[in-house]
Structures are given as structure tokens and as C-alpha cells.
C-alpha atoms as a PDB file:
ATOM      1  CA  UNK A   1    -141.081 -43.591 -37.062  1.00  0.00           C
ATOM      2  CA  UNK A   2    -140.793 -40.161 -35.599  1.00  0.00           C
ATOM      3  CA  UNK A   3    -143.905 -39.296 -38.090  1.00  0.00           C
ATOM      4  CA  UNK A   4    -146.625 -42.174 -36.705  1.00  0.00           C
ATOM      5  CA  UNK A   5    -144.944 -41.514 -33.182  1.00  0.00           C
ATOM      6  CA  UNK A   6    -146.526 -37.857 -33.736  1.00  0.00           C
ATOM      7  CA  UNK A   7    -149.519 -38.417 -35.870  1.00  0.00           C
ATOM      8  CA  UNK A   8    -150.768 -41.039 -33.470  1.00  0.00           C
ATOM      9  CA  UNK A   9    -148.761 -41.658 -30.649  1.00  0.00           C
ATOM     10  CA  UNK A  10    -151.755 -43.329 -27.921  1.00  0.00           C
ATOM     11  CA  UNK A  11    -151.906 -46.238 -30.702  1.00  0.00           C
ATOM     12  CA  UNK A  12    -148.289 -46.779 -31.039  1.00  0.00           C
ATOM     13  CA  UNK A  13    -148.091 -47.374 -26.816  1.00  0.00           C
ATOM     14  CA  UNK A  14    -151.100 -49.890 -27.471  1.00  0.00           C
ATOM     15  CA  UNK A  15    -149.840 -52.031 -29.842  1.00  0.00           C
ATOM     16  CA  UNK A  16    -146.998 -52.258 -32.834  1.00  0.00           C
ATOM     17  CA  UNK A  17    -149.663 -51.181 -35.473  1.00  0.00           C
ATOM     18  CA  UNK A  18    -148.365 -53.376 -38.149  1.00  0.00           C
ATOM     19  CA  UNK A  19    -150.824 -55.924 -39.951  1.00  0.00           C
ATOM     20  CA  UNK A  20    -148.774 -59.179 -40.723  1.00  0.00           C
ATOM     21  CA  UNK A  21    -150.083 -62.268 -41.448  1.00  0.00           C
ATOM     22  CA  UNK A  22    -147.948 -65.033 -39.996  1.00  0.00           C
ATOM     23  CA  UNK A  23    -150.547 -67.868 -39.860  1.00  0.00           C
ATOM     24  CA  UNK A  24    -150.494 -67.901 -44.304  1.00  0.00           C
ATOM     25  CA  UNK A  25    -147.164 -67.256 -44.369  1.00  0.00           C
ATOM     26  CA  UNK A  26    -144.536 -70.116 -45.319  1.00  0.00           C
ATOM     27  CA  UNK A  27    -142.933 -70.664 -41.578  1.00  0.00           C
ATOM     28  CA  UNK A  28    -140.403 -68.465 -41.767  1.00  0.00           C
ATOM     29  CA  UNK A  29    -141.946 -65.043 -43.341  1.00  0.00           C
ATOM     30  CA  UNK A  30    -145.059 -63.479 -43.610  1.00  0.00           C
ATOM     31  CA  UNK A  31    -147.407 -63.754 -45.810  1.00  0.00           C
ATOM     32  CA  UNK A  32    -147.367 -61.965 -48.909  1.00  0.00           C
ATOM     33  CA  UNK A  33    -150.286 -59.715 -49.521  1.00  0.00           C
ATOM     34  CA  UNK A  34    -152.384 -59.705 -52.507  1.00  0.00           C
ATOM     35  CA  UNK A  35    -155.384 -58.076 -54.414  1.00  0.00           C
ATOM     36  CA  UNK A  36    -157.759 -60.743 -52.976  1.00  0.00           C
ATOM     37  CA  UNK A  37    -156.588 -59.359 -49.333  1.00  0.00           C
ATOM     38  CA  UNK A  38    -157.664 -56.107 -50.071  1.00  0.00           C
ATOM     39  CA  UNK A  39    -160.512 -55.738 -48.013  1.00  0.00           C
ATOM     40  CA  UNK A  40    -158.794 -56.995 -44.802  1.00  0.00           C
ATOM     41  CA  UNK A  41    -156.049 -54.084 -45.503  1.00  0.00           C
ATOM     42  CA  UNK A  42    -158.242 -51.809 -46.034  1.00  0.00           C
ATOM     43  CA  UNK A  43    -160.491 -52.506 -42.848  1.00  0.00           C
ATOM     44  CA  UNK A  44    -157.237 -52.933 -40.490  1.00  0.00           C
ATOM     45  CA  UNK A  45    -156.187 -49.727 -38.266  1.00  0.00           C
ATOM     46  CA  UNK A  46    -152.943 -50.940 -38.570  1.00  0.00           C
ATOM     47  CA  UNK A  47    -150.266 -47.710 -39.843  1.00  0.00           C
ATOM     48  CA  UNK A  48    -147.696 -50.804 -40.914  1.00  0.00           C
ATOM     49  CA  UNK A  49    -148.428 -53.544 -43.726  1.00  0.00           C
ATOM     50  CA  UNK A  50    -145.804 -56.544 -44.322  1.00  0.00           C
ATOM     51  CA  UNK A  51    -145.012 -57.425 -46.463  1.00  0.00           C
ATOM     52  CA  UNK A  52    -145.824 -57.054 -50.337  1.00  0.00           C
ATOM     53  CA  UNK A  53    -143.919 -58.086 -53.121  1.00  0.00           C
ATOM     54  CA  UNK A  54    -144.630 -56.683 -56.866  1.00  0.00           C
ATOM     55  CA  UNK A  55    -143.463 -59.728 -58.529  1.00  0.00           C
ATOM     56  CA  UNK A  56    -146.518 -61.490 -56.851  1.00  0.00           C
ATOM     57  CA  UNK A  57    -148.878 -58.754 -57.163  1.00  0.00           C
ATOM     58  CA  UNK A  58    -148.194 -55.090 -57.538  1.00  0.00           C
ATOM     59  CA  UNK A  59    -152.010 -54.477 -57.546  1.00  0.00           C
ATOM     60  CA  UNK A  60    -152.313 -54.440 -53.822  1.00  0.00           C
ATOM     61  CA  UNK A  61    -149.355 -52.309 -53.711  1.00  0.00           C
ATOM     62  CA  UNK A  62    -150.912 -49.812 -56.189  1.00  0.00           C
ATOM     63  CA  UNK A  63    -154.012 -49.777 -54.266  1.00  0.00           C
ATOM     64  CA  UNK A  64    -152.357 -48.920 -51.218  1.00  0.00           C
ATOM     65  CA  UNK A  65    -150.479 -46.079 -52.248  1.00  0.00           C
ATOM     66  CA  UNK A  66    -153.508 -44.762 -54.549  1.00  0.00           C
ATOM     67  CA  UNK A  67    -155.579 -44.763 -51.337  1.00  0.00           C
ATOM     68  CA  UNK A  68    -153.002 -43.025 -49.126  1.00  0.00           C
ATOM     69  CA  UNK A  69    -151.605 -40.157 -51.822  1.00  0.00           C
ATOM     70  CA  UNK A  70    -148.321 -41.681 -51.851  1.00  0.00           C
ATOM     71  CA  UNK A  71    -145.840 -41.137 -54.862  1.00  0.00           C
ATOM     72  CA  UNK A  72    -145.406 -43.924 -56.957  1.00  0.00           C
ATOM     73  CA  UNK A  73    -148.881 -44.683 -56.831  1.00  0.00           C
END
């Protein structure tokens, strides 16, 4: 938190910056993001994603990480 709060702290005071998908979702959790939602991660300016699970697809989640440099990737 401290991290986004200093790499971008205007867009945190404008909105929570997480993309979550509540409308797909099953009524009580988000949706959970796959490969074929790609695009719509990729073209969000949100600095949060929820939620992924690797048991459903741990494409998107390789993706992610791939495009950001992250370990694990």
C-alpha cells in the first residue's frame, strides 16, 4: 500500500484502483479472471486485479506477472 500510495498517489484519492468484476461473478465473489479477459486487464488503469485463481486458469496469472517483471512469472 505504502508503494502505490507513492508511485501514484493523485489516482489512489480518485478512486480504489482495483479492477473487479462483480456483475460475472457468482453473487457473493468476484469474478474469476481468465485468459479470455486478458485484453480488458490489460487495457484497465487499475494498480489492483481480483481476483484470480490458478486452478481455473494460471495463464492470466502468468501473463500478468510476465508483463509487470514480477517473480514467479
Amino acid at each position: 500500500q505504502t508503494v502505490a500510495l507513492n508511485w501514484a498517489p493523485d489516482r489512489l484519492a480518485a478512486d480504489n484502483a482495483r479492477l473487479i468484476d462483480w456483475e460475472r461473478g457468482d453473487g457473493c465473489s468476484p469474478y474469476v479472471w481468465r485468459q479470455d479477459d486478458w485484453p480488458t486487464i490489460q487495457a484497465s488503469d487499475a494498480i489492483f486485479a481480483r481476483k484470480f485463481d490458478p486452478s481455473i486458469d494460471a495463464q492470466v496469472m502468468r501473463q500478468v506477472l510476465q508483463r509487470h517483471q514480477l517473480p514467479g512469472a
